[in-house]
N, C-alpha and C. Protein backbone atom coordinates (compact mmCIF):
# COMPACT_ATOMS: atom_id res chain seq x y z
N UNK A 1 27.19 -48.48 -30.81
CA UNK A 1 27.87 -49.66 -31.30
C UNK A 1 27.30 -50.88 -30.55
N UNK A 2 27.06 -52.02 -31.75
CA UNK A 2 26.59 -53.46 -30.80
C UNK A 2 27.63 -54.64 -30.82
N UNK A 3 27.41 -55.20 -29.77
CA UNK A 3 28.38 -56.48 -29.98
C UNK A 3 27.68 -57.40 -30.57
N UNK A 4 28.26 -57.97 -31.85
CA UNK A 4 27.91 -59.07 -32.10
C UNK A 4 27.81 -60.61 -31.88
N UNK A 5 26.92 -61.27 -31.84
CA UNK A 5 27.04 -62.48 -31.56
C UNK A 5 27.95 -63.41 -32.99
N UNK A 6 27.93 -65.24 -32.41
CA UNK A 6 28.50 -65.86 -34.07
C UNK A 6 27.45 -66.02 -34.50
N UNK A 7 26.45 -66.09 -33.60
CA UNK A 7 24.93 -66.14 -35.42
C UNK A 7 24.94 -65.27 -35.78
N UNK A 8 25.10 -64.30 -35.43
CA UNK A 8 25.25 -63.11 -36.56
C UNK A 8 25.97 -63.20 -37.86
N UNK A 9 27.21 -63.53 -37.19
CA UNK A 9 28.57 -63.63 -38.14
C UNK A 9 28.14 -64.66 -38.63
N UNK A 10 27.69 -66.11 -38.65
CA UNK A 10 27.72 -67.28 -39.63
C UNK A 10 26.25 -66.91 -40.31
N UNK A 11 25.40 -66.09 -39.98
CA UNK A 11 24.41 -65.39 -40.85
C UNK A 11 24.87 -64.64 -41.82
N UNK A 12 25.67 -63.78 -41.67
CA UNK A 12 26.09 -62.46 -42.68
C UNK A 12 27.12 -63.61 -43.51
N UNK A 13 27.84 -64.09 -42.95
CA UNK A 13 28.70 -64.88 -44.13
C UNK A 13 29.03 -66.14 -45.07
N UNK A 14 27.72 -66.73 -44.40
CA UNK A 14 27.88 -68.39 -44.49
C UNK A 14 26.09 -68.51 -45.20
N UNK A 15 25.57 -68.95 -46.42
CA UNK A 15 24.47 -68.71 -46.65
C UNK A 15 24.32 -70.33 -47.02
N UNK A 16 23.71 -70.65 -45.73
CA UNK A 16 22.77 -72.06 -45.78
C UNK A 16 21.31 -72.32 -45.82
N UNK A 17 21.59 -73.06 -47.55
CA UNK A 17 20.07 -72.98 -48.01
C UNK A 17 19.08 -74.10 -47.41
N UNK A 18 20.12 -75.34 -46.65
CA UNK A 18 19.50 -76.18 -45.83
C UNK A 18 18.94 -76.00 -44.53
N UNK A 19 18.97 -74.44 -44.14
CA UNK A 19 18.69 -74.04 -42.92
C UNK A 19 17.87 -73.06 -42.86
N UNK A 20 15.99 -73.24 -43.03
CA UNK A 20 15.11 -72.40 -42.77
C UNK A 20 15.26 -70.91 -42.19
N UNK A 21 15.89 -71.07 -40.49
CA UNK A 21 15.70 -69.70 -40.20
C UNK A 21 16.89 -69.14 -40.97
N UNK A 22 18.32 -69.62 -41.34
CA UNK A 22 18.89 -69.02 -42.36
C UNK A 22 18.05 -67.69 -43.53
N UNK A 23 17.33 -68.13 -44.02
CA UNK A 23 16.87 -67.38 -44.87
C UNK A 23 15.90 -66.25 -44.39
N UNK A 24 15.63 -66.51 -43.44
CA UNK A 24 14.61 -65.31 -42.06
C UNK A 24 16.02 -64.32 -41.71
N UNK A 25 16.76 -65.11 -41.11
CA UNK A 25 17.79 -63.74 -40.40
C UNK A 25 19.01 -63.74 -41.18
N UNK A 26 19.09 -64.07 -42.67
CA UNK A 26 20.03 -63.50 -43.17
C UNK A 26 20.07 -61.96 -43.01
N UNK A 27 18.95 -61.63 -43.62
CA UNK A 27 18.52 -59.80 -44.21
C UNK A 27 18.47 -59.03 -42.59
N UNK A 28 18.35 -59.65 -41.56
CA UNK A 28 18.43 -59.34 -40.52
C UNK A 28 20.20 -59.28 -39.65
N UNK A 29 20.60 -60.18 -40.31
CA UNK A 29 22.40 -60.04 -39.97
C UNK A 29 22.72 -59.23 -41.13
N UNK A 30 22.47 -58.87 -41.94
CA UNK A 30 23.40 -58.16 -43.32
C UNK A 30 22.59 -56.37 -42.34
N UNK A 31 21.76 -56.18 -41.81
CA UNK A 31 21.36 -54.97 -41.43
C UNK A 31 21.98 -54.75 -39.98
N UNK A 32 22.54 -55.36 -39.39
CA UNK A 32 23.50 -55.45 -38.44
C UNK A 32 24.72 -55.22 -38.52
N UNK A 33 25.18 -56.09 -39.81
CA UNK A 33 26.85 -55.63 -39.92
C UNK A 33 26.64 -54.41 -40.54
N UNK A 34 25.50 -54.08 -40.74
CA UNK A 34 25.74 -52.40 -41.78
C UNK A 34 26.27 -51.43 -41.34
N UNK A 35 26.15 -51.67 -39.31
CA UNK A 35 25.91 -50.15 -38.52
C UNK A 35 27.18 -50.55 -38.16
N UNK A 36 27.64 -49.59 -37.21
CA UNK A 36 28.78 -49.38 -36.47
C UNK A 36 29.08 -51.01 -35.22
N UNK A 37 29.77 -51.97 -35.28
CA UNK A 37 29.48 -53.13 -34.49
C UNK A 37 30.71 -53.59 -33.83
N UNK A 38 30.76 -54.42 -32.75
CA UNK A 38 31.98 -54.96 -32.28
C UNK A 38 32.18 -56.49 -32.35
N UNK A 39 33.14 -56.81 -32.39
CA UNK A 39 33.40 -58.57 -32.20
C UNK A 39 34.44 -58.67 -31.14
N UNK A 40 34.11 -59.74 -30.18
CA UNK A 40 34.68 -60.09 -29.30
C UNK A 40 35.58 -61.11 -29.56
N UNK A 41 37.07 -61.28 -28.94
CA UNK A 41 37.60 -62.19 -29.33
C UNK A 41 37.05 -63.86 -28.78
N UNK A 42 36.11 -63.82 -27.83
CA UNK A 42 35.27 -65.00 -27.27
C UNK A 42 34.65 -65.87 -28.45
N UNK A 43 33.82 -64.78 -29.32
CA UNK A 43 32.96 -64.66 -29.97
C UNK A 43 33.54 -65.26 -31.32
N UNK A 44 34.83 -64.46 -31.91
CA UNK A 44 35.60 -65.10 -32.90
C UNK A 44 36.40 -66.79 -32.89
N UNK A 45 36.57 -66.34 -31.44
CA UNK A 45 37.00 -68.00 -31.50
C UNK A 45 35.41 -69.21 -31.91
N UNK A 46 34.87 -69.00 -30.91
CA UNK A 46 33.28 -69.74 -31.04
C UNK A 46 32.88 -69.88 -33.07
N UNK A 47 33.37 -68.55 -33.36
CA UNK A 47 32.80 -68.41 -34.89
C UNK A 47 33.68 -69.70 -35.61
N UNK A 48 34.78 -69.32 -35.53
CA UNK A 48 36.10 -70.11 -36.54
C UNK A 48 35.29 -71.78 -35.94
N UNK A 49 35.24 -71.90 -34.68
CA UNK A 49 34.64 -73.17 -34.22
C UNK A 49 33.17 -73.47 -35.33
N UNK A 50 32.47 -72.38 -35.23
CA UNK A 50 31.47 -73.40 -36.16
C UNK A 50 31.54 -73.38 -37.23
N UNK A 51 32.05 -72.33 -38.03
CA UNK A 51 32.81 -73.00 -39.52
C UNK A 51 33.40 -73.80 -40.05
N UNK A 52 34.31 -74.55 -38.97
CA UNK A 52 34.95 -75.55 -39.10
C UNK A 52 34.41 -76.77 -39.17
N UNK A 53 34.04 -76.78 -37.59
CA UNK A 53 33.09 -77.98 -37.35
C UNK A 53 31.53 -78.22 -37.64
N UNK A 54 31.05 -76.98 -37.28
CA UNK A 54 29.71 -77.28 -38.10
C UNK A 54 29.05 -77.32 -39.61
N UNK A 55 29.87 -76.41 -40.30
CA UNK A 55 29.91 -76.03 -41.41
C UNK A 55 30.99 -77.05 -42.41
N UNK A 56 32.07 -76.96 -41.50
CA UNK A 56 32.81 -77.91 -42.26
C UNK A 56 33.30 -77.29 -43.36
N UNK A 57 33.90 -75.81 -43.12
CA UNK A 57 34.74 -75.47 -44.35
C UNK A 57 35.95 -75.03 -43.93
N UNK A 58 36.92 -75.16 -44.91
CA UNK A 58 38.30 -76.00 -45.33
C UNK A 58 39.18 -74.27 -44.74
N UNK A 59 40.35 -74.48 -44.03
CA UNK A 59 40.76 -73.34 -43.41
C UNK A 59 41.01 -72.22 -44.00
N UNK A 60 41.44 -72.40 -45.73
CA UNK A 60 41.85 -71.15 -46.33
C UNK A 60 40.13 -70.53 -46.67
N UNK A 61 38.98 -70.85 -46.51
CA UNK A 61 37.88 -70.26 -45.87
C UNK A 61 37.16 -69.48 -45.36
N UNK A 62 37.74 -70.18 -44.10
CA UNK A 62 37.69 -69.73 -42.53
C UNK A 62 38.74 -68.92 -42.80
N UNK A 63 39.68 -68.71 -42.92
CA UNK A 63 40.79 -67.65 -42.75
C UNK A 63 40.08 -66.24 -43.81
N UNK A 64 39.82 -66.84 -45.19
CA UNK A 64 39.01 -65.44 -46.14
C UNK A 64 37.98 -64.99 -45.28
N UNK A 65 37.38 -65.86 -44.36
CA UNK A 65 36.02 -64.95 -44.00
C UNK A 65 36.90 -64.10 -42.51
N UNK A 66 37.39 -64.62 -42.19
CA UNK A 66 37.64 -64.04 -40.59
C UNK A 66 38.95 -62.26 -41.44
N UNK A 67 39.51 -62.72 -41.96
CA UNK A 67 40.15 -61.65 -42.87
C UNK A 67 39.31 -60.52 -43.99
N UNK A 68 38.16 -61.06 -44.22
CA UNK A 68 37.02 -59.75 -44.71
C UNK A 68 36.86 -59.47 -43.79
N UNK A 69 35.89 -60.16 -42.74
CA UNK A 69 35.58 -59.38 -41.33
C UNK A 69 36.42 -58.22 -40.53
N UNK A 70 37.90 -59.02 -40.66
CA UNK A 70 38.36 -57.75 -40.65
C UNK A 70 38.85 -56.41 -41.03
N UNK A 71 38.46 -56.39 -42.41
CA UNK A 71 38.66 -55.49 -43.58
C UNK A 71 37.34 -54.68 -43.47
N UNK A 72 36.39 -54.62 -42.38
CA UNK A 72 35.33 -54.08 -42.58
C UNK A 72 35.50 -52.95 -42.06
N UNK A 73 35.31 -51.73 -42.38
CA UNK A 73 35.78 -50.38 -41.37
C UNK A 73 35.03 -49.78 -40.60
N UNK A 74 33.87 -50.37 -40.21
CA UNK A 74 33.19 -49.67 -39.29
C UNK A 74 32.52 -51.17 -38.04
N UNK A 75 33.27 -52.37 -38.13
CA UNK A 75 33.49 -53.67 -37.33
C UNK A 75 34.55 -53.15 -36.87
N UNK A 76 34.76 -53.33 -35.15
CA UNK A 76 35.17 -53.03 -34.20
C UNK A 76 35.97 -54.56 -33.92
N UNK A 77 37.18 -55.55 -33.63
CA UNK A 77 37.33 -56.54 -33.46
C UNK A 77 38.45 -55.86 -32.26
N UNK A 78 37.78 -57.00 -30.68
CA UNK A 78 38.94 -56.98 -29.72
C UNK A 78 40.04 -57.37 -30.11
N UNK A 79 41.13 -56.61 -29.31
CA UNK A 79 42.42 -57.36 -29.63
C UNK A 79 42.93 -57.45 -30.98
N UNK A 80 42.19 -56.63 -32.11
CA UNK A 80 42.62 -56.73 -33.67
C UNK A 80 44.05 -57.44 -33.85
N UNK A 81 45.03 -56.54 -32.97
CA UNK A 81 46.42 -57.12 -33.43
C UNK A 81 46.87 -58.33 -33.25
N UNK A 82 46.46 -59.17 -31.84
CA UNK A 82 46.08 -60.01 -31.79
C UNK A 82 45.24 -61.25 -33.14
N UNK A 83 44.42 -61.00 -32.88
CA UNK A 83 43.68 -61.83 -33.27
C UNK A 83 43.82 -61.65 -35.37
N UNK A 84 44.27 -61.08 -35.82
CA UNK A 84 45.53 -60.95 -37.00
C UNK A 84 46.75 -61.32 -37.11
N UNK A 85 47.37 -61.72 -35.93
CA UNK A 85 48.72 -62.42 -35.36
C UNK A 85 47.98 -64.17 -35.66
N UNK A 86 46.92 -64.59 -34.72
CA UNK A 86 46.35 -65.67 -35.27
C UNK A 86 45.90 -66.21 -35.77
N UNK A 87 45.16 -65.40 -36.98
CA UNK A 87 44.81 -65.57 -38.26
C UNK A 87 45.97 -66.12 -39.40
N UNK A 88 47.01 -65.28 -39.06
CA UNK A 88 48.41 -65.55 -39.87
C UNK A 88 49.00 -67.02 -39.62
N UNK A 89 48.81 -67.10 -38.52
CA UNK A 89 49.32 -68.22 -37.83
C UNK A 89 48.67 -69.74 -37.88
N UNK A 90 47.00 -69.44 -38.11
CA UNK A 90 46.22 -70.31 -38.53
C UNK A 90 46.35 -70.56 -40.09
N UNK A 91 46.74 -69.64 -40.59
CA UNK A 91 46.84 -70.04 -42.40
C UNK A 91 48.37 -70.38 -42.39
N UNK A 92 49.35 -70.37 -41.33
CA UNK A 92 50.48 -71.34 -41.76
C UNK A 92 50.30 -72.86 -41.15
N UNK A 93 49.07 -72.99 -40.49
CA UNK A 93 48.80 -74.44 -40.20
C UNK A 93 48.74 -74.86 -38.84
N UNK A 94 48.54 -73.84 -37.95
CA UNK A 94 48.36 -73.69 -36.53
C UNK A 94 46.87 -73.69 -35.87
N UNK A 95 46.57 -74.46 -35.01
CA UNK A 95 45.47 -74.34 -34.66
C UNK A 95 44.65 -73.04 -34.55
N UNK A 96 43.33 -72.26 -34.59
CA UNK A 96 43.23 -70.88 -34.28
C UNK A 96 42.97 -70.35 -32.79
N UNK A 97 42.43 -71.72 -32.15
CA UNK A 97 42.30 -71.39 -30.85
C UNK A 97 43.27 -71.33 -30.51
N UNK A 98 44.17 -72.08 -30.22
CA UNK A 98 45.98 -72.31 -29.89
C UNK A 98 46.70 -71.01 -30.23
N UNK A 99 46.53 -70.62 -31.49
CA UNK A 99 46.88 -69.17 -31.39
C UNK A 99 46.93 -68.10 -31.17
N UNK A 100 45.42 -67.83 -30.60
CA UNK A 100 44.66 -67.01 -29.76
C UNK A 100 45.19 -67.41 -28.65
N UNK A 101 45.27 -68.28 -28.09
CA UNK A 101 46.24 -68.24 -26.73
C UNK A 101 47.09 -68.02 -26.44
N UNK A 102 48.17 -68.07 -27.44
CA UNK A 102 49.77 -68.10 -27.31
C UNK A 102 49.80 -66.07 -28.04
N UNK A 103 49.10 -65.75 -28.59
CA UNK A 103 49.71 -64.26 -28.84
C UNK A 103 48.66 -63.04 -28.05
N UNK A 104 47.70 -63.63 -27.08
CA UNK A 104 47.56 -63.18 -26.39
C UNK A 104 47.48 -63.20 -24.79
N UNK A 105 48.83 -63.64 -24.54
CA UNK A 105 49.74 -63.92 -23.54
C UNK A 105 50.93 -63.44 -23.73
N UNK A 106 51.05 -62.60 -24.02
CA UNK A 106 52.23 -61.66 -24.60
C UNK A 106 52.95 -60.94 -23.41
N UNK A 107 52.52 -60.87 -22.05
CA UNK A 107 52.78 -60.38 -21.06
C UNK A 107 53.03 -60.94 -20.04
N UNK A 108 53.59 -62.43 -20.76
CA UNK A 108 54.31 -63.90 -19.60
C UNK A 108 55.90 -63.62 -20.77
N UNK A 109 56.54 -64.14 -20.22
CA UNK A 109 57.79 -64.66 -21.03
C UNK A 109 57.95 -66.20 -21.56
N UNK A 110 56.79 -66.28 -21.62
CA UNK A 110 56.65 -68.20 -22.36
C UNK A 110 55.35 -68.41 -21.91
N UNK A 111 55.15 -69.42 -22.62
CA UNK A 111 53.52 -70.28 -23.21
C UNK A 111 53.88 -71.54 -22.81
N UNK A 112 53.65 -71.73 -21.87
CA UNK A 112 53.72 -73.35 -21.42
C UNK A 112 52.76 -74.18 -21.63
N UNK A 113 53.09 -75.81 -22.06
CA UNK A 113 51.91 -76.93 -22.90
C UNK A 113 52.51 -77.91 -22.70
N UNK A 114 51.78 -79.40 -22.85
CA UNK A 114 52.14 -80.27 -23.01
C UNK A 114 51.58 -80.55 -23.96
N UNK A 115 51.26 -80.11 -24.87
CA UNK A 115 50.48 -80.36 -26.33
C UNK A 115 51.84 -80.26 -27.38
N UNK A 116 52.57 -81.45 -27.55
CA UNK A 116 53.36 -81.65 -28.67
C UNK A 116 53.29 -80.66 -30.01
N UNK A 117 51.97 -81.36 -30.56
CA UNK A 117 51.60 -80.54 -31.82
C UNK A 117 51.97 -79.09 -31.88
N UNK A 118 51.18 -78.72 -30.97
CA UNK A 118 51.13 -76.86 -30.64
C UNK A 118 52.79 -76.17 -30.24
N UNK A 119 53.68 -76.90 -29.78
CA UNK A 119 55.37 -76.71 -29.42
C UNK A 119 56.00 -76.96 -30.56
N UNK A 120 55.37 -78.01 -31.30
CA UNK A 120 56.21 -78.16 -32.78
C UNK A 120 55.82 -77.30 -33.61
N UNK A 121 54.39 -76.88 -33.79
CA UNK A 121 53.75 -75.45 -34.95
C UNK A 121 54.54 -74.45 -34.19
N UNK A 122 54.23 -74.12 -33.21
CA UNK A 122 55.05 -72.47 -32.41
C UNK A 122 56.38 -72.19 -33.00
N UNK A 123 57.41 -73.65 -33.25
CA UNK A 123 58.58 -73.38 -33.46
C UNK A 123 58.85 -73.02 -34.72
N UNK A 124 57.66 -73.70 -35.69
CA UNK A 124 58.11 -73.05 -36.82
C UNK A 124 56.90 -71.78 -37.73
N UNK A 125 56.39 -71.04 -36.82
CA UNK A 125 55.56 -69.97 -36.71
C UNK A 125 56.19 -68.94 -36.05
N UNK A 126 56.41 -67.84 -36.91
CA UNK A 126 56.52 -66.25 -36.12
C UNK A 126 55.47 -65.83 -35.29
N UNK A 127 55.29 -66.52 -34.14
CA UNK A 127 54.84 -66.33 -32.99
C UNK A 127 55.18 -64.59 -32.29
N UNK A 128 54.41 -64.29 -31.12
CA UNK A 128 55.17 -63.11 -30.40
C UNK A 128 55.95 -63.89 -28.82
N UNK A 129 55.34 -64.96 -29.08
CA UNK A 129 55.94 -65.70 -27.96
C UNK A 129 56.44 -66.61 -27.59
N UNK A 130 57.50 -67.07 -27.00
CA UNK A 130 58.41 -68.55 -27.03
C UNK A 130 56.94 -69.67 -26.34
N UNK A 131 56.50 -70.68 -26.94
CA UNK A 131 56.13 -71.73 -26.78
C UNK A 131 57.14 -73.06 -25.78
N UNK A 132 56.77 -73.10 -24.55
CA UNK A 132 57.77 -74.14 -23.54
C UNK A 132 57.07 -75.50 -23.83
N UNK A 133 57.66 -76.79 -24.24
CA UNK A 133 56.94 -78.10 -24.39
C UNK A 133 57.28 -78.27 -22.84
N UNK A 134 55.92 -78.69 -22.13
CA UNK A 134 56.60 -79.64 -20.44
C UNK A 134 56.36 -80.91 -21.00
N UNK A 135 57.69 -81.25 -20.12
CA UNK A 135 57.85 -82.78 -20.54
C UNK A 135 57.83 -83.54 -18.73
């Protein structure tokens, strides 16, 4: 089994015809996800990051691609339960990094922030964990 990098992943799923080596290591990422592989949750966050921002596509997206990825049965993803807790959480309108933080911290009794935004989404998100605003 290999760990994958996000060029891999924005290779196998994202096909940019404005981007030369794109078309070199597509056929080279599609023969990668073929075999037995892992994704790191480091790695997934970094990914959702350049879809967003580099790519610039719209979250229900980013949420279909990160949700095939994980429908793949022989892709290995850290933390699956996790990182399916923040997927959910990102398609009700929650940041994905922010969510990745708060449900995998599951082994504090609160998520402490001074990030407004992120205390007001937590409260109305089935979180696994109470979100504390410091004021």
């Amino acid at each position: 089994m290999r760990a994958l990098d996000t060029n891999v992943l924005a290779r196998f799923f994202i096909d940019d015809p404005d981007d030369p080596q794109s078309a070199k290591q597509r056929p080279v990422a599609v023969d990668a996800m073929s075999s037995r592989s892992f994704v790191s949750v480091t790695v997934l966050l970094e990914f959702e990051w350049v879809m967003r921002g580099f790519y610039e596509l719209e979250r229900t997206k980013i949420a279909s691609v990160l949700m095939a990825l994980a429908g793949i049965e022989h892709v290995s993803i850290e933390d699956r339960g996790a990182v399916m807790a923040a997927v959910q959480a990102y398609q009700q309108g929650f940041d994905f990094a922010d969510a990745l933080h708060v449900v995998r911290s599951t082994q504090s009794s609160a998520f402490a922030t001074f990030d407004r935004t992120l205390a007001r989404r937590a409260a109305r998100t089935a979180l696994p964990l109470r979100v504390d605003l410091l004021t």
